[in-house]
N, C-alpha and C. Protein backbone atom coordinates (compact mmCIF):
# COMPACT_ATOMS: atom_id res chain seq x y z
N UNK A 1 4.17 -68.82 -22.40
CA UNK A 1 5.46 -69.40 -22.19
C UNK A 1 5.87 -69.13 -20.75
N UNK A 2 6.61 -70.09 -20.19
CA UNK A 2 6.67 -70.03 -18.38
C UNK A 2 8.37 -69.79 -18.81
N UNK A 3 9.02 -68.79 -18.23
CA UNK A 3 10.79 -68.43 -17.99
C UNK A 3 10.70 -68.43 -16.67
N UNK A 4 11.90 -69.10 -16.42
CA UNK A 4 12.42 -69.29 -14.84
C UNK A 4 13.28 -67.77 -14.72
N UNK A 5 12.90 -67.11 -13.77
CA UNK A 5 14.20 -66.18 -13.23
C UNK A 5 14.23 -66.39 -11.83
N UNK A 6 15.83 -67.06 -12.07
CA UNK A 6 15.74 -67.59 -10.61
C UNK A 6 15.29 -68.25 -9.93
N UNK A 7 14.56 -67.80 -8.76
CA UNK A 7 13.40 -69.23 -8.24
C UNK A 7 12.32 -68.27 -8.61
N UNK A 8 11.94 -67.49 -9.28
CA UNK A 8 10.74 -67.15 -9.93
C UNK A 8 10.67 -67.57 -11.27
N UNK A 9 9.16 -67.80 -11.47
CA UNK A 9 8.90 -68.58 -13.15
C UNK A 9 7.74 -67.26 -13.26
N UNK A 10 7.90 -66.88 -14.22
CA UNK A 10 6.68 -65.93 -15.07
C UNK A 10 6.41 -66.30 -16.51
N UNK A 11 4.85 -66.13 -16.52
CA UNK A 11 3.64 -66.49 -17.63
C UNK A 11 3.79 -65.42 -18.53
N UNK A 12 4.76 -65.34 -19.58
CA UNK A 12 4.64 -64.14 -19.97
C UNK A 12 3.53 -64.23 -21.08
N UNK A 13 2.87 -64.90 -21.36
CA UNK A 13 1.39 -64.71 -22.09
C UNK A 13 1.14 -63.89 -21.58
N UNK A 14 1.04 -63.85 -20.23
CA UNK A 14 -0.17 -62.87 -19.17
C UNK A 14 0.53 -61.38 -19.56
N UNK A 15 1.41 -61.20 -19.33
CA UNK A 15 2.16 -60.04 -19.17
C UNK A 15 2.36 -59.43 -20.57
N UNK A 16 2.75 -60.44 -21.40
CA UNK A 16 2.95 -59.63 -23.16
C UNK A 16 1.21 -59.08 -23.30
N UNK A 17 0.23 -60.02 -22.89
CA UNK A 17 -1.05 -59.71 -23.32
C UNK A 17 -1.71 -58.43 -22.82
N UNK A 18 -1.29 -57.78 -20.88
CA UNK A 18 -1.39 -56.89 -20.66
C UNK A 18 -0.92 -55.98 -20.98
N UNK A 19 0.76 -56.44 -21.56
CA UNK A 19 1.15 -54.84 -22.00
C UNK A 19 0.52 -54.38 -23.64
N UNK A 20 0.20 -55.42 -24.20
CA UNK A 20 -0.63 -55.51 -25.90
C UNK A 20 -1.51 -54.71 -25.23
N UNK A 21 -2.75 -54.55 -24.49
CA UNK A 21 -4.01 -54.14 -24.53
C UNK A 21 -3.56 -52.49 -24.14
N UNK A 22 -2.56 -52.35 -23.16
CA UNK A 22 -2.18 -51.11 -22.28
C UNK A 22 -1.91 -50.32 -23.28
N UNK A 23 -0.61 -50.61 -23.86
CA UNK A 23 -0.08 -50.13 -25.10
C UNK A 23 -1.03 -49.62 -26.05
N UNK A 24 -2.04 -50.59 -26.39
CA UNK A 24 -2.62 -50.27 -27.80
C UNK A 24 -3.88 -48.64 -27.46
N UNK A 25 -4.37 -49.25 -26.07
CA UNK A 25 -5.06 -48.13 -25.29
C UNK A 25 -4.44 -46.61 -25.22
N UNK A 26 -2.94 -46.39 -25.11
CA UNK A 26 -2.71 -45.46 -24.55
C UNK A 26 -1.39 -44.90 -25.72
N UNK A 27 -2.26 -45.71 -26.83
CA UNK A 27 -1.32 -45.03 -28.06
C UNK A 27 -2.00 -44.20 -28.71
N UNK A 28 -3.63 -44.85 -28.61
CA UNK A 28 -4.79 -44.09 -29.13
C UNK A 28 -5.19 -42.92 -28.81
N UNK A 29 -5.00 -42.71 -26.72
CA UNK A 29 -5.30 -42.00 -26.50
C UNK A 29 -4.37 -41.08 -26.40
N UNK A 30 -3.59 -41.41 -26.92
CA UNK A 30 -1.99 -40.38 -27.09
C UNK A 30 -1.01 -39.81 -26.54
N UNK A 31 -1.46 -40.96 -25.38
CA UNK A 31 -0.35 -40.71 -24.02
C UNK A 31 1.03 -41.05 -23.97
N UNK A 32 0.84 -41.95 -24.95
CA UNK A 32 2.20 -43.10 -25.84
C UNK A 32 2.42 -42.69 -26.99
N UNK A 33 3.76 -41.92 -27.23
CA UNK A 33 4.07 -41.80 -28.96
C UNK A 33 3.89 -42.99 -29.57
N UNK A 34 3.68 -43.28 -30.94
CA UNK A 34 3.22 -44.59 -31.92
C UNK A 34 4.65 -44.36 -32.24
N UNK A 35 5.35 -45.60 -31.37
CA UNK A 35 6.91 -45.63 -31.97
C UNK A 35 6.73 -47.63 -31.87
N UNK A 36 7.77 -48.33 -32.43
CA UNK A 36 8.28 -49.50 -32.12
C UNK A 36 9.21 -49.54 -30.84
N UNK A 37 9.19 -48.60 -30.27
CA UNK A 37 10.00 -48.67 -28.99
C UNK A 37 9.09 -49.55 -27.81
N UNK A 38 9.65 -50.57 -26.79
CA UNK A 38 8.95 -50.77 -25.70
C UNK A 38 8.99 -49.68 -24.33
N UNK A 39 7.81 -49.60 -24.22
CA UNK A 39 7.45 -48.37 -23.05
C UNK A 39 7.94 -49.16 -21.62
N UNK A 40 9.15 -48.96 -21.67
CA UNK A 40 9.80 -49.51 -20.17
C UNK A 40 8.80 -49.48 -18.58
N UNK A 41 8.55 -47.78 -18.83
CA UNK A 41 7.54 -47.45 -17.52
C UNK A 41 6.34 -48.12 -17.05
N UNK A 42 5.84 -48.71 -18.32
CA UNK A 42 4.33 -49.24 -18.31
C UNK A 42 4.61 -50.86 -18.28
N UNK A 43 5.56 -51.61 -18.63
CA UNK A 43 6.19 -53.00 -19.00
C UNK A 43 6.48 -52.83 -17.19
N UNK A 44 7.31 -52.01 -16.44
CA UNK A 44 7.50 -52.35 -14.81
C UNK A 44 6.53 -52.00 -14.41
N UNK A 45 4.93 -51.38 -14.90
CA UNK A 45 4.57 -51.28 -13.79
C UNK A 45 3.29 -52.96 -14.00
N UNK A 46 3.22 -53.10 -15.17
CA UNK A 46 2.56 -54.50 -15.63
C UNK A 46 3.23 -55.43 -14.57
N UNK A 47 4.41 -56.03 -14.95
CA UNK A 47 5.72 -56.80 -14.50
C UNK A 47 5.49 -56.99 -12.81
N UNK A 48 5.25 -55.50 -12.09
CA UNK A 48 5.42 -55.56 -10.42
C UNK A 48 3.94 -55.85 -10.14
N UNK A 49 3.17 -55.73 -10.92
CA UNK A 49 1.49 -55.65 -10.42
C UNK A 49 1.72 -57.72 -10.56
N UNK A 50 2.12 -58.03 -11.87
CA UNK A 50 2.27 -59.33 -11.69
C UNK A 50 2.82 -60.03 -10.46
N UNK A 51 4.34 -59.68 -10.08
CA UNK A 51 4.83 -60.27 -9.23
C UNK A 51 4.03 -59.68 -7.58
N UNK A 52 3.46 -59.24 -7.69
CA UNK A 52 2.19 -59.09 -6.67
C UNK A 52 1.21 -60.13 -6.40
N UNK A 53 1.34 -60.66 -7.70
CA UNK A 53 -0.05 -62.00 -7.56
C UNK A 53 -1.41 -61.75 -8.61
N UNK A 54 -1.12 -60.64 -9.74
CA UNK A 54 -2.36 -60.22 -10.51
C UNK A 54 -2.08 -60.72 -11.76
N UNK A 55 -2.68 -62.07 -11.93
CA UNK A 55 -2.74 -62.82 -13.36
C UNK A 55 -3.75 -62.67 -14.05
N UNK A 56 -4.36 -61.40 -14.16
CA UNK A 56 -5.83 -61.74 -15.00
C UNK A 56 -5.32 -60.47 -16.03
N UNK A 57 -5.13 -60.61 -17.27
CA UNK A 57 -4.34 -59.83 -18.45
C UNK A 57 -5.18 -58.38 -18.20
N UNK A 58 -6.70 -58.70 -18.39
CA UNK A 58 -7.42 -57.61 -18.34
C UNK A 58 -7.54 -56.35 -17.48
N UNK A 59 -7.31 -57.04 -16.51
CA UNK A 59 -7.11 -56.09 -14.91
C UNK A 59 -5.95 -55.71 -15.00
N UNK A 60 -4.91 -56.42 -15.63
CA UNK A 60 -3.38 -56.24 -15.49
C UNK A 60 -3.54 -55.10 -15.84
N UNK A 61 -4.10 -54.74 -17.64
CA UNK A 61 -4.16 -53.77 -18.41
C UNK A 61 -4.55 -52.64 -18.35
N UNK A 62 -5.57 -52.66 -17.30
CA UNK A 62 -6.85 -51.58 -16.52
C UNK A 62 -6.21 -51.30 -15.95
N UNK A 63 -5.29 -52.13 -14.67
CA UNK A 63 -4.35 -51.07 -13.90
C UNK A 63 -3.60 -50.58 -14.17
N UNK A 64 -2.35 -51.00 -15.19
CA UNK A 64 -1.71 -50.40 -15.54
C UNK A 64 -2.28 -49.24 -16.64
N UNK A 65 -2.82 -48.60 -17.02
CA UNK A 65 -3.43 -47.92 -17.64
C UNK A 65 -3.68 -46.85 -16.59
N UNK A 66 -3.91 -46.86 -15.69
CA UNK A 66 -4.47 -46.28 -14.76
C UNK A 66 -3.47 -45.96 -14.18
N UNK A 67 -2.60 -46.47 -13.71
CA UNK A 67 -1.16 -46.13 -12.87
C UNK A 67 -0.85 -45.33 -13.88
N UNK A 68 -0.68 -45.53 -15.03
CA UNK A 68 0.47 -44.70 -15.85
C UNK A 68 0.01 -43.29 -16.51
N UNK A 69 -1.54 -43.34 -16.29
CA UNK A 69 -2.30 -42.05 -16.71
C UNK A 69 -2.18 -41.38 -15.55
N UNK A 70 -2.17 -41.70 -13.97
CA UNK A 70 -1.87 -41.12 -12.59
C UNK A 70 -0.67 -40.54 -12.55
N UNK A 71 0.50 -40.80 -13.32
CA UNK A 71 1.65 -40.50 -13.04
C UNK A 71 2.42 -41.32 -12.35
N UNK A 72 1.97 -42.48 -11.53
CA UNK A 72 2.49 -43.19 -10.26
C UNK A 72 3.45 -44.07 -10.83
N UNK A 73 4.50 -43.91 -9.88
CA UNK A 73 5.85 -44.68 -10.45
C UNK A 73 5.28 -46.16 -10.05
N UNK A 74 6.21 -46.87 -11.13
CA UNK A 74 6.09 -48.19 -10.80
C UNK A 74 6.83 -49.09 -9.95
């Protein structure tokens, strides 16, 4: 689905799909309590890697995974 914000439009397929894979990764590995809550920290750092120019879900997911196991703010 394409949402306009503003004069920006975002694919949030891309972005729900990276945060699905991130999430599911880092619930397992137990870095993420298993709640129904959305993990704000990991959703901005998906979100800014996007508005960077990184549309590929998989990489989205790998980096963010990686940022958020580093500690590195988003």
């Amino acid at each position: 689905m394409l949402v306009e914000r503003g004069l920006q439009v975002m694919n949030f397929g891309v972005v729900d799909g990276a945060y699905a894979i991130a999430l599911n990764y880092l619930r397992r590995t137990g870095a993420i309590a298993d709640s129904f809550a959305t993990d704000e920290r990991l959703l901005e750092i998906i979100v800014k890697m996007f508005q960077l120019g990184e549309f590929n879900r998989i990489r989205l997911a790998n980096r963010a995974i990686s940022r958020f196991e580093a500690g590195v703010p988003a």
